[in-house]
Every structure is written in C-alpha cells, then in structure tokens.
N, C-alpha and C. Protein backbone atom coordinates (compact mmCIF):
# COMPACT_ATOMS: atom_id res chain seq x y z
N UNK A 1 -14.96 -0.54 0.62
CA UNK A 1 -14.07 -1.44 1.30
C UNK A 1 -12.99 -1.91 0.33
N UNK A 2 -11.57 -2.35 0.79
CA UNK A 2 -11.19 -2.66 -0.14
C UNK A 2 -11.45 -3.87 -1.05
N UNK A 3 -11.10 -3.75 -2.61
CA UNK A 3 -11.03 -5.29 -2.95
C UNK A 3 -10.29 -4.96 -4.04
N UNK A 4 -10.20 -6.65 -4.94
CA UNK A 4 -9.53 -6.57 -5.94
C UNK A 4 -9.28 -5.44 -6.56
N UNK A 5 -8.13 -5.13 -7.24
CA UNK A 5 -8.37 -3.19 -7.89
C UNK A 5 -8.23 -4.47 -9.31
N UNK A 6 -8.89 -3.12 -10.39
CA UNK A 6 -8.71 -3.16 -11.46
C UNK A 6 -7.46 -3.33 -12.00
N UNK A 7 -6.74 -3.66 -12.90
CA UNK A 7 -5.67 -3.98 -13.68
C UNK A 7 -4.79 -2.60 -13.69
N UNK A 8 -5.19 -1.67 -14.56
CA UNK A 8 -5.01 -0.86 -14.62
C UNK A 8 -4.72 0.14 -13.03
N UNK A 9 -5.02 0.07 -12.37
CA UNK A 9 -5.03 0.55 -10.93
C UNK A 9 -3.94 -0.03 -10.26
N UNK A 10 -3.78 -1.24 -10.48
CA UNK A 10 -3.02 -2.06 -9.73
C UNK A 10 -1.50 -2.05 -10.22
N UNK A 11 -1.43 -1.56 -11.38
CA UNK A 11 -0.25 -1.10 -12.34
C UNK A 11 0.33 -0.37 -11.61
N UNK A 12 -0.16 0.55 -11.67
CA UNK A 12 -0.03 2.52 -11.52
C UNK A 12 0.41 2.14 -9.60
N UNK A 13 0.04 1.20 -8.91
CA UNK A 13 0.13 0.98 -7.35
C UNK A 13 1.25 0.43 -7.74
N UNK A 14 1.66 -1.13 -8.29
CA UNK A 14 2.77 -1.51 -8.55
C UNK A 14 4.32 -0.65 -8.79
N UNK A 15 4.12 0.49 -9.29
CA UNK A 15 4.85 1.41 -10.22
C UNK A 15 5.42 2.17 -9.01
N UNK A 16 4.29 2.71 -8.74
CA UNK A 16 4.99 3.53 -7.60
C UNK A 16 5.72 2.59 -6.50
N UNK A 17 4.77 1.43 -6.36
CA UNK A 17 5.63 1.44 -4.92
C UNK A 17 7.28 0.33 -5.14
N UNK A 18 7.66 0.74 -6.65
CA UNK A 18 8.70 0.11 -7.09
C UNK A 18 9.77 0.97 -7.36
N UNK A 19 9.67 1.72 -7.49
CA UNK A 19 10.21 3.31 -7.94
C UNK A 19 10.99 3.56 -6.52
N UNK A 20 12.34 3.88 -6.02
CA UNK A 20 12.80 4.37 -5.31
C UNK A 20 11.91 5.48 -4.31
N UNK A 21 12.08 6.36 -4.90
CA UNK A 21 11.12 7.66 -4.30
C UNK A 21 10.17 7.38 -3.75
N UNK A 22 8.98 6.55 -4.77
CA UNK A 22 7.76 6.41 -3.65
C UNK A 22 6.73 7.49 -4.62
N UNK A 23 7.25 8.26 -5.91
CA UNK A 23 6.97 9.27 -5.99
C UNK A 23 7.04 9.20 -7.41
N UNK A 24 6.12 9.36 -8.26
CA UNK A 24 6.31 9.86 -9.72
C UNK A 24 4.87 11.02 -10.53
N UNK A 25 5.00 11.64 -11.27
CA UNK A 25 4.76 12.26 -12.25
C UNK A 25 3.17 11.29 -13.01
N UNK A 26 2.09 12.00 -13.56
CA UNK A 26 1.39 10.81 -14.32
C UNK A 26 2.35 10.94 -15.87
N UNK A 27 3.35 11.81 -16.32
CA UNK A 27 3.80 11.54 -17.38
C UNK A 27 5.31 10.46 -17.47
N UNK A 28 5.93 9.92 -16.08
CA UNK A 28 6.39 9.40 -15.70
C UNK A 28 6.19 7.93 -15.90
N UNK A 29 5.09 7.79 -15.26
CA UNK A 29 3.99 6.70 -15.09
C UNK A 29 3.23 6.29 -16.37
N UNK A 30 2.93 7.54 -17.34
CA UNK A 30 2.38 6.35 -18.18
C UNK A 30 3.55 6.35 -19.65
N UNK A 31 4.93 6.77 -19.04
CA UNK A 31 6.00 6.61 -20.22
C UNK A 31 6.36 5.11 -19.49
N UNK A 32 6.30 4.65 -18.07
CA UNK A 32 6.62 3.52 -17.66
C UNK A 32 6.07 2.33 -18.01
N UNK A 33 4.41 2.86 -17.94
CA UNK A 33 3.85 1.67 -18.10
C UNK A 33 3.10 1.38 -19.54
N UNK A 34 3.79 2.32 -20.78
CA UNK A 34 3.25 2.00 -22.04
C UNK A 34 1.80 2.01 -21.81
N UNK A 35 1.25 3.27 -21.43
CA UNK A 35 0.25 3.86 -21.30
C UNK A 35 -0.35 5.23 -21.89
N UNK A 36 -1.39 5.51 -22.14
CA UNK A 36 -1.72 6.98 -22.20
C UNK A 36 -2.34 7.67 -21.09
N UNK A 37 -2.09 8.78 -21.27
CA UNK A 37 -2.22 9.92 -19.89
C UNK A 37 -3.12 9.98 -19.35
N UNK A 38 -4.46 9.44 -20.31
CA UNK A 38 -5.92 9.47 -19.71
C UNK A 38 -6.05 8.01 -19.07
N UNK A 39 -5.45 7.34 -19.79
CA UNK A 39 -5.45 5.59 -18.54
C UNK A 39 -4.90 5.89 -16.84
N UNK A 40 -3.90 6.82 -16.93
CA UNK A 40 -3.18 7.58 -15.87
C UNK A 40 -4.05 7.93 -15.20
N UNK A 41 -4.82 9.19 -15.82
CA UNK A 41 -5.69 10.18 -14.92
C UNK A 41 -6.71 9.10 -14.13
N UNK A 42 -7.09 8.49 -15.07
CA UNK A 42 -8.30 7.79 -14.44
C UNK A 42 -8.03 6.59 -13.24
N UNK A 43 -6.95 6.20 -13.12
CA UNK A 43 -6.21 5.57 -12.16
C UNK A 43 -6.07 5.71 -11.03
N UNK A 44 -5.14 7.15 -11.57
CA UNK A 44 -4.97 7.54 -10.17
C UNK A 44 -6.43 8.33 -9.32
N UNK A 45 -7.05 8.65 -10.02
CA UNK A 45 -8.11 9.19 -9.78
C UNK A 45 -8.85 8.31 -8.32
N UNK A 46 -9.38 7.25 -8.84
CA UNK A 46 -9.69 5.52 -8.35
C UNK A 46 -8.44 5.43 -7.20
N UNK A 47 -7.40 5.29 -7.15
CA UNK A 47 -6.03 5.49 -6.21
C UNK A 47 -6.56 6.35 -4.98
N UNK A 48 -6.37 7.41 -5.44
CA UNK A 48 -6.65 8.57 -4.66
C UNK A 48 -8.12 8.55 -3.86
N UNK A 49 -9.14 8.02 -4.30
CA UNK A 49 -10.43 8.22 -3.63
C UNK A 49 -10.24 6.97 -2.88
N UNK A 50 -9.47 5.81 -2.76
CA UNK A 50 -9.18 4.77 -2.11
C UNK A 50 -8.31 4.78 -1.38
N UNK A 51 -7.80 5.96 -1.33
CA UNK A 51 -6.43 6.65 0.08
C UNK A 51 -5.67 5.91 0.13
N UNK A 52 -5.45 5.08 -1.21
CA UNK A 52 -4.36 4.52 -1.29
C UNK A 52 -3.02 5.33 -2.04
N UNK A 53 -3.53 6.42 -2.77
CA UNK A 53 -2.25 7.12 -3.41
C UNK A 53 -2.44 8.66 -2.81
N UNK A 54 -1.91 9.23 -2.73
CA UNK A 54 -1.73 10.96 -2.76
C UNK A 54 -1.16 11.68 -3.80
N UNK A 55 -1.71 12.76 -3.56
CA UNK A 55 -1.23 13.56 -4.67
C UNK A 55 -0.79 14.81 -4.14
N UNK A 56 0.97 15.60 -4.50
CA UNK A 56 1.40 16.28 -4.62
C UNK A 56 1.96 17.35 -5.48
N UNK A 57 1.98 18.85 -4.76
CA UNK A 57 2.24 19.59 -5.89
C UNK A 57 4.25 19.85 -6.34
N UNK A 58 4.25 19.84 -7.22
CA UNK A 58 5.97 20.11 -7.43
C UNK A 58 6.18 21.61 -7.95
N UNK A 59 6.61 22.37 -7.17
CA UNK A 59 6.66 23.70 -7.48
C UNK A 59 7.65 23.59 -8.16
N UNK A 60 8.85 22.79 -8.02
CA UNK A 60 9.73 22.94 -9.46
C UNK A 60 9.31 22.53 -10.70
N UNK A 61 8.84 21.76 -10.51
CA UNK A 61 8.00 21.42 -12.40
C UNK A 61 6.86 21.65 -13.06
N UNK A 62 5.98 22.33 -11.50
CA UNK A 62 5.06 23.13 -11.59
C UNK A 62 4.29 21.88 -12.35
N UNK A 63 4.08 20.60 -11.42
CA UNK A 63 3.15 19.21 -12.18
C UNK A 63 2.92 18.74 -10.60
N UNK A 64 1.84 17.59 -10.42
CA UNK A 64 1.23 17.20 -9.48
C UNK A 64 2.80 15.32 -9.40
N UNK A 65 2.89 15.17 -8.72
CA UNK A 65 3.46 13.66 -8.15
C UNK A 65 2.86 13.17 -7.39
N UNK A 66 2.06 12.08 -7.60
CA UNK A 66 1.59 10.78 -6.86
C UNK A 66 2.26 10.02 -6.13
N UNK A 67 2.33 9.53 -4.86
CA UNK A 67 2.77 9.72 -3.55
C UNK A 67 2.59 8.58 -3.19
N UNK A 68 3.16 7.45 -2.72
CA UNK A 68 2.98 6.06 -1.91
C UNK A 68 3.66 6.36 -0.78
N UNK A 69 3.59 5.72 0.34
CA UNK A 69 4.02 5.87 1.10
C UNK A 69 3.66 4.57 2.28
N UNK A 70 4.32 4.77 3.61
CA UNK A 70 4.24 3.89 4.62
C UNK A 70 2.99 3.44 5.24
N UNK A 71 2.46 4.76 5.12
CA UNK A 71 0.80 4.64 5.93
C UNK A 71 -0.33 4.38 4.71
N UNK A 72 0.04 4.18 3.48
CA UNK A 72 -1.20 3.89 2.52
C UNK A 72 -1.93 2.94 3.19
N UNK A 73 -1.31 1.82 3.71
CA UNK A 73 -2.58 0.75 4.26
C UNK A 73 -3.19 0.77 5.08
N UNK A 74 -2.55 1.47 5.96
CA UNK A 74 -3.25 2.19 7.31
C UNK A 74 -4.68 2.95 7.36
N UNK A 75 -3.92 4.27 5.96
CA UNK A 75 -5.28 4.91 5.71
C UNK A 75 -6.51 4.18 5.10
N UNK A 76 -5.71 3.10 3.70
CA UNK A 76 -6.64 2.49 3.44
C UNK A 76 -7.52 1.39 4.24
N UNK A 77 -7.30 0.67 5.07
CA UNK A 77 -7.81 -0.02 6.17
C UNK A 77 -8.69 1.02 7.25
N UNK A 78 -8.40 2.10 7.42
CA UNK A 78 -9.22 2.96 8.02
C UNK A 78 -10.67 3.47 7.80
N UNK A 79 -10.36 4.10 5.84
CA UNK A 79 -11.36 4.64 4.98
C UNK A 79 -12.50 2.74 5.19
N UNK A 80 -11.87 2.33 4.78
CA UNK A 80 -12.25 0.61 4.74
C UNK A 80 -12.93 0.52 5.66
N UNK A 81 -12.66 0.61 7.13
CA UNK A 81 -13.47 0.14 8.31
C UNK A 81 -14.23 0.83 8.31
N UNK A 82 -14.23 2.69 7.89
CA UNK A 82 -15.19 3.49 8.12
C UNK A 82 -16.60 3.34 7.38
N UNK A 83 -16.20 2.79 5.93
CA UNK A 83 -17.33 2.38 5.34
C UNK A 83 -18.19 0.91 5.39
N UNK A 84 -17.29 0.59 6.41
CA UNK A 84 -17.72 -1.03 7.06
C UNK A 84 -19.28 -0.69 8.63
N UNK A 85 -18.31 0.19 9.10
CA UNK A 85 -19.38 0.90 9.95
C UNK A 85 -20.53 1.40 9.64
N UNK A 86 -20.63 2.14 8.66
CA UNK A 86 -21.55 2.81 8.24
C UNK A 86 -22.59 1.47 7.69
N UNK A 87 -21.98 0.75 6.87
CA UNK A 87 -23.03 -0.04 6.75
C UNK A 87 -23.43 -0.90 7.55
N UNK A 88 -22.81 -1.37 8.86
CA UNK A 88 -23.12 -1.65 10.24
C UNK A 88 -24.57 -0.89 10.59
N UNK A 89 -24.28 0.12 10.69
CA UNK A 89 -25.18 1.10 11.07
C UNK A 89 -26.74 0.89 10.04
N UNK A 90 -26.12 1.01 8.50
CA UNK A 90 -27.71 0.80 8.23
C UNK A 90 -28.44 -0.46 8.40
N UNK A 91 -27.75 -1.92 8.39
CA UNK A 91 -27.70 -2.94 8.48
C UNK A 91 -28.76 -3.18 9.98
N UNK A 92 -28.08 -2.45 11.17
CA UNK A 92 -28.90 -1.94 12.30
C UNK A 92 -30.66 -1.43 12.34
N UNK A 93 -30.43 -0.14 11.39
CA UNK A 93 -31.70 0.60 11.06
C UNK A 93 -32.79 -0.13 10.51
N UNK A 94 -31.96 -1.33 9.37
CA UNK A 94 -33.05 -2.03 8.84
C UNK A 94 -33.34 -3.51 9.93
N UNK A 95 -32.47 -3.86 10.80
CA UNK A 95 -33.43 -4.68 11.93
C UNK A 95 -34.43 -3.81 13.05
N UNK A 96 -34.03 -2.66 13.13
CA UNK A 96 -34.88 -1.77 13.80
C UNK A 96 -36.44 -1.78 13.13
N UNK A 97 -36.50 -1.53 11.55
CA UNK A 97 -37.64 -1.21 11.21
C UNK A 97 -38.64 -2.92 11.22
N UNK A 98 -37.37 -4.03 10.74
CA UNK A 98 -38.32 -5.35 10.94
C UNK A 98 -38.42 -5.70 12.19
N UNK A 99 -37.95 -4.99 13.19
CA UNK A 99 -38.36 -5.88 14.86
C UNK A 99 -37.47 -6.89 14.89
N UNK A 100 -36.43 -6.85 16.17
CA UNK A 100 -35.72 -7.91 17.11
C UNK A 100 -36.06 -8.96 16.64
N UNK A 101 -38.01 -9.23 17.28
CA UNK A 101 -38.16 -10.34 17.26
C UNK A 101 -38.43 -11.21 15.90
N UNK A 102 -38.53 -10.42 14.83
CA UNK A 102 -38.93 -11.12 13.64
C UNK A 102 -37.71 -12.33 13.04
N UNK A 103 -37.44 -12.81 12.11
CA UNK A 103 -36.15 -13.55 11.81
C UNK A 103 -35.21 -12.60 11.22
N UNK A 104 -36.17 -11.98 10.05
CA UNK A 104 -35.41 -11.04 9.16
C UNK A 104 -34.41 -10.17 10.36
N UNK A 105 -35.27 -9.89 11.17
CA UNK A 105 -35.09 -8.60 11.95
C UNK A 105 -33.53 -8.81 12.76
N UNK A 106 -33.94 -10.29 12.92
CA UNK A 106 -32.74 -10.98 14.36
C UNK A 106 -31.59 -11.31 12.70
N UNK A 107 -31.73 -11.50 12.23
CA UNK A 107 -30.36 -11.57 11.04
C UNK A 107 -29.89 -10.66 11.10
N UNK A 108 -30.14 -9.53 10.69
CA UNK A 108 -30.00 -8.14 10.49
C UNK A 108 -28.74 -7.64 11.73
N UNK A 109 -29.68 -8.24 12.73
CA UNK A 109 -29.09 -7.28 13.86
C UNK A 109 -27.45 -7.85 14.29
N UNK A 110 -27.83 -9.58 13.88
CA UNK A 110 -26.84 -10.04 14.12
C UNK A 110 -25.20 -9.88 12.79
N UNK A 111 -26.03 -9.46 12.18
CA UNK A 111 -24.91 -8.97 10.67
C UNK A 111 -24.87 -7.16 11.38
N UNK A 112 -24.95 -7.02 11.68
CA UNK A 112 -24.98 -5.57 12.21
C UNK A 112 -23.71 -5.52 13.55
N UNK A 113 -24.10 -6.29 14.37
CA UNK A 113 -23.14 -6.96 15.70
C UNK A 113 -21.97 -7.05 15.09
N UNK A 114 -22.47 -8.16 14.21
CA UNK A 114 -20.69 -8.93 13.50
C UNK A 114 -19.85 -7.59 12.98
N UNK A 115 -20.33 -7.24 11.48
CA UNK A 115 -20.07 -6.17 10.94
C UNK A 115 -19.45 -4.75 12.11
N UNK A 116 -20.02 -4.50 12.72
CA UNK A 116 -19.22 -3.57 14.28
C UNK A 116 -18.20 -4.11 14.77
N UNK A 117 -18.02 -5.33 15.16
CA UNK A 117 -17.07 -6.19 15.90
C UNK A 117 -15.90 -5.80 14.75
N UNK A 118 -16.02 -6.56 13.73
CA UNK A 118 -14.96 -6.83 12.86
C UNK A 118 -13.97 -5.64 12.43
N UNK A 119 -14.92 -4.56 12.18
CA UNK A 119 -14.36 -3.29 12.40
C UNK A 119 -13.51 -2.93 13.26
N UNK A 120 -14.31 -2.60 14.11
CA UNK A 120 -13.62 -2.12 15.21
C UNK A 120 -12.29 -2.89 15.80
N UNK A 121 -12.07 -4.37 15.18
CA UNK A 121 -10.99 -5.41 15.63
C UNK A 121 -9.95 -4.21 14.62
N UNK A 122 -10.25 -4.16 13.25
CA UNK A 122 -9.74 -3.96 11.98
C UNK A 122 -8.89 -2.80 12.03
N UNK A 123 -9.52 -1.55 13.27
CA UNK A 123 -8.97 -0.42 13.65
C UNK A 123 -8.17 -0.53 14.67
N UNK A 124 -8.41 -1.32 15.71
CA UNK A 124 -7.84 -1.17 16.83
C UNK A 124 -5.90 -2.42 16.43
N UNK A 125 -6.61 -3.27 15.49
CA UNK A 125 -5.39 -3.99 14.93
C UNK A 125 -4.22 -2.69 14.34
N UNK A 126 -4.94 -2.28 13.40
CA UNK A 126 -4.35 -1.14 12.48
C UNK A 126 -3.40 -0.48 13.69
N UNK A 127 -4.24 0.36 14.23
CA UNK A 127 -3.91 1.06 15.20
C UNK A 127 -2.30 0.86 16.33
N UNK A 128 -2.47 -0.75 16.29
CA UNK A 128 -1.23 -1.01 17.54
C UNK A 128 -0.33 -1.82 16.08
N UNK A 129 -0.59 -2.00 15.00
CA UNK A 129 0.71 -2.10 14.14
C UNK A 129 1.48 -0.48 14.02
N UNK A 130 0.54 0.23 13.56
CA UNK A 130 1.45 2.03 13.53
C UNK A 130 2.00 1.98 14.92
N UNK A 131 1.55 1.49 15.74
CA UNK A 131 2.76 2.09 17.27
C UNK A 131 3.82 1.19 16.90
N UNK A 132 3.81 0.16 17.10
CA UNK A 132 4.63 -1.01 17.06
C UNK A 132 5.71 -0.37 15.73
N UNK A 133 5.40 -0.24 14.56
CA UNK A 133 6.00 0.38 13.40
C UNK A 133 6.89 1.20 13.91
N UNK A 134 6.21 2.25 14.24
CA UNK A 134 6.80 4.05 14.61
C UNK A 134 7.90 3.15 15.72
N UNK A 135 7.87 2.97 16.75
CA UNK A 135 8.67 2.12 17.50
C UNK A 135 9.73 1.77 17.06
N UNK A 136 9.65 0.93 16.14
CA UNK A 136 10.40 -0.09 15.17
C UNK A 136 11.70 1.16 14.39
N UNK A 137 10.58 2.25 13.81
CA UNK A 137 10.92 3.34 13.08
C UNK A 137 12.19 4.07 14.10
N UNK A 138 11.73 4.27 15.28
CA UNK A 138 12.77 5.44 15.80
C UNK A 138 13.53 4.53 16.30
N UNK A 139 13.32 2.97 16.68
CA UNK A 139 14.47 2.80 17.26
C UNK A 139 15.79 2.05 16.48
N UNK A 140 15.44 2.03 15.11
CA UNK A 140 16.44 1.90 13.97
C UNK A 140 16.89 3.27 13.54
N UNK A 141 16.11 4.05 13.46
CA UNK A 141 16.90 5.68 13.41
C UNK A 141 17.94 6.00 14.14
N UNK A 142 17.64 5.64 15.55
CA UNK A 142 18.47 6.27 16.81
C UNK A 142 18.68 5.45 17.90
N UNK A 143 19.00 4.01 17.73
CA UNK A 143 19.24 3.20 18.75
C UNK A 143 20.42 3.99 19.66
N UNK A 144 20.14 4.43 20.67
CA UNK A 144 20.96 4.50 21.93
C UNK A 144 21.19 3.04 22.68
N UNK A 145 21.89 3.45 23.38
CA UNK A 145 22.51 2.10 23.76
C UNK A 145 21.86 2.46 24.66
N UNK A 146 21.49 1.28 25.78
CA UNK A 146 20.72 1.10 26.79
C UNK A 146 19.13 0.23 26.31
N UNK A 147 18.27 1.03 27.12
CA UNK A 147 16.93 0.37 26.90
C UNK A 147 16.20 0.78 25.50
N UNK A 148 16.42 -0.64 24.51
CA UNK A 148 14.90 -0.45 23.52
C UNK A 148 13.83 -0.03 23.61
N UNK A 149 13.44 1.20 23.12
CA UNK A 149 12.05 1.63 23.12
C UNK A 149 11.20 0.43 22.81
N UNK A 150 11.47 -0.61 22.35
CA UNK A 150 10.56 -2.01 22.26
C UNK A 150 10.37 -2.51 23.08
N UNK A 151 10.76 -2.32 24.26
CA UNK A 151 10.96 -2.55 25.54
C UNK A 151 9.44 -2.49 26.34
N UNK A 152 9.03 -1.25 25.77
CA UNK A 152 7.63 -0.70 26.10
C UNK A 152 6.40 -1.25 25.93
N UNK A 153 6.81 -2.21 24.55
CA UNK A 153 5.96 -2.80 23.43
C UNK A 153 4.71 -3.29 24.43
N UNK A 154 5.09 -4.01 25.66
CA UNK A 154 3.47 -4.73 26.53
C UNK A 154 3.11 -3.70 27.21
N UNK A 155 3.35 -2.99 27.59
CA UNK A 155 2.86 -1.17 28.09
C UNK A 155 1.77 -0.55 26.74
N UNK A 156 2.54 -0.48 25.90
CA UNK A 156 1.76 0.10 24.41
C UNK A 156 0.41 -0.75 24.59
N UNK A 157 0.84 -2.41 24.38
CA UNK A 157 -0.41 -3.15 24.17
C UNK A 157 -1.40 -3.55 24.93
N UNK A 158 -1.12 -3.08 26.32
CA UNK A 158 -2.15 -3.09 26.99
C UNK A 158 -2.40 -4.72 28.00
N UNK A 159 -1.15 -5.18 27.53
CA UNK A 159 -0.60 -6.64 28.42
C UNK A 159 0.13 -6.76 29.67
N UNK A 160 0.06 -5.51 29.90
CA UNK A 160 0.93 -6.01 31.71
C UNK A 160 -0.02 -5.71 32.70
C-alpha cells in the first residue's frame, strides 16, 4: 500500500516530476541529484515495483529513461487497493477459521468488511477522477464550440 517513501525514492520522484519531459536517464538523475548510480538503481527499482515510475527503452542512446507521467497515481492507487483486497481477503479466512460467533472471529470479519468497503470506494473514486480528467483532457485539446463534453459529467457519474 502506499506510504511514506524513503528519502532517497522520494528524490528520484521529485526529479522527475520536475523535469519538463517527465522523463530522464538514471545518469541524468544521479548527475542531478549529487548521487551515485547505484543510489539510482536502487530507487528506481522501489519506484518501479510501486507503479509509480516506468521504465523506457531509448533506441537512440541505446539507455533505459524513467517515465512519470499522468496516470502514476492512478496506477499507484490501484496496485494499492489491490493489495488492500487481498489482505481483506485473508483478514476474512482468518475470521472463517475463528468462527462468526467468537469475538476474535466477529473483529476479523468486521476489519475484513471495512478493509473491502474502503477499497473498493478507493477504485471506484480513482476510477470517475480518470473520466472526469480524460474529459477535462479532450475538452482543452479540442473545445468545439457548442456543447462541453463536461456536459456529460452527471451521465458519467451516475447522478441523473
């Protein structure tokens, strides 16, 4: 789930998402941040398994570029809920094995309930910010005159 990142992590996130592009090099990155290459690797490493960074190949420099972008929080809030579920789920298994009726058992189930709920709020939130966004996105690209695709926005959300 997410949490605090490490110092070092939080650098290398800072960096990129300060950088025009969105996009740098780890030799880029650790000439920026008065770093060495292995503080880099290991960063982004941690980045990347937290779907908060990507990694790309550059056939012109024939080197990998680390990648920020619009949807990092999205994905990361996703990976996040998914491992929120899962432990929903065991959280479940272990009121299953103490019984409903026991106390342990009725905690469990009820941290199990919560834990599902919250999730599932966490995705379905996620979920109607990217429409709302993309929305936002095309209709600053290509406002035609007439009707705002924002227009739609209580159609999208499920309010009319």
């Amino acid at each position: 789930m997410l949490a605090k990142l490490p110092p070092m992590m939080g650098k290398v996130l800072a960096c990129l998402y300060a950088t025009d592009s969105g996009s740098l090099t780890s030799a880029d990155l650790a000439q920026q941040l008065h770093v060495s290459p292995a503080s880099i690797s290991k960063a982004v490493q941690y980045l990347e398994r937290q779907a908060l960074i990507r990694r790309e190949r550059d056939p012109r420099q024939r080197r990998d570029r680390y990648v920020i972008d619009d949807d990092v929080w999205y994905r990361a809030l996703l990976a996040s809920a998914r491992v929120g579920m899962g432990l929903a789920e065991i959280v479940e298994q272990g009121a299953s094995v103490l019984g409903a009726a026991t106390p342990g058992g009725a905690r469990l189930q009820g941290a199990s309930r919560f834990l599902e709920h919250v999730n599932q709020d966490l995705v379905r939130s996620a979920n109607l910010w990217r429409k709302i966004h993309l929305l936002r996105r095309i209709e600053s690209e290509n406002s035609p005159r007439g009707r705002s695709p924002l227009a739609w926005l209580p159609l999208l959300c499920g309010t009319v």
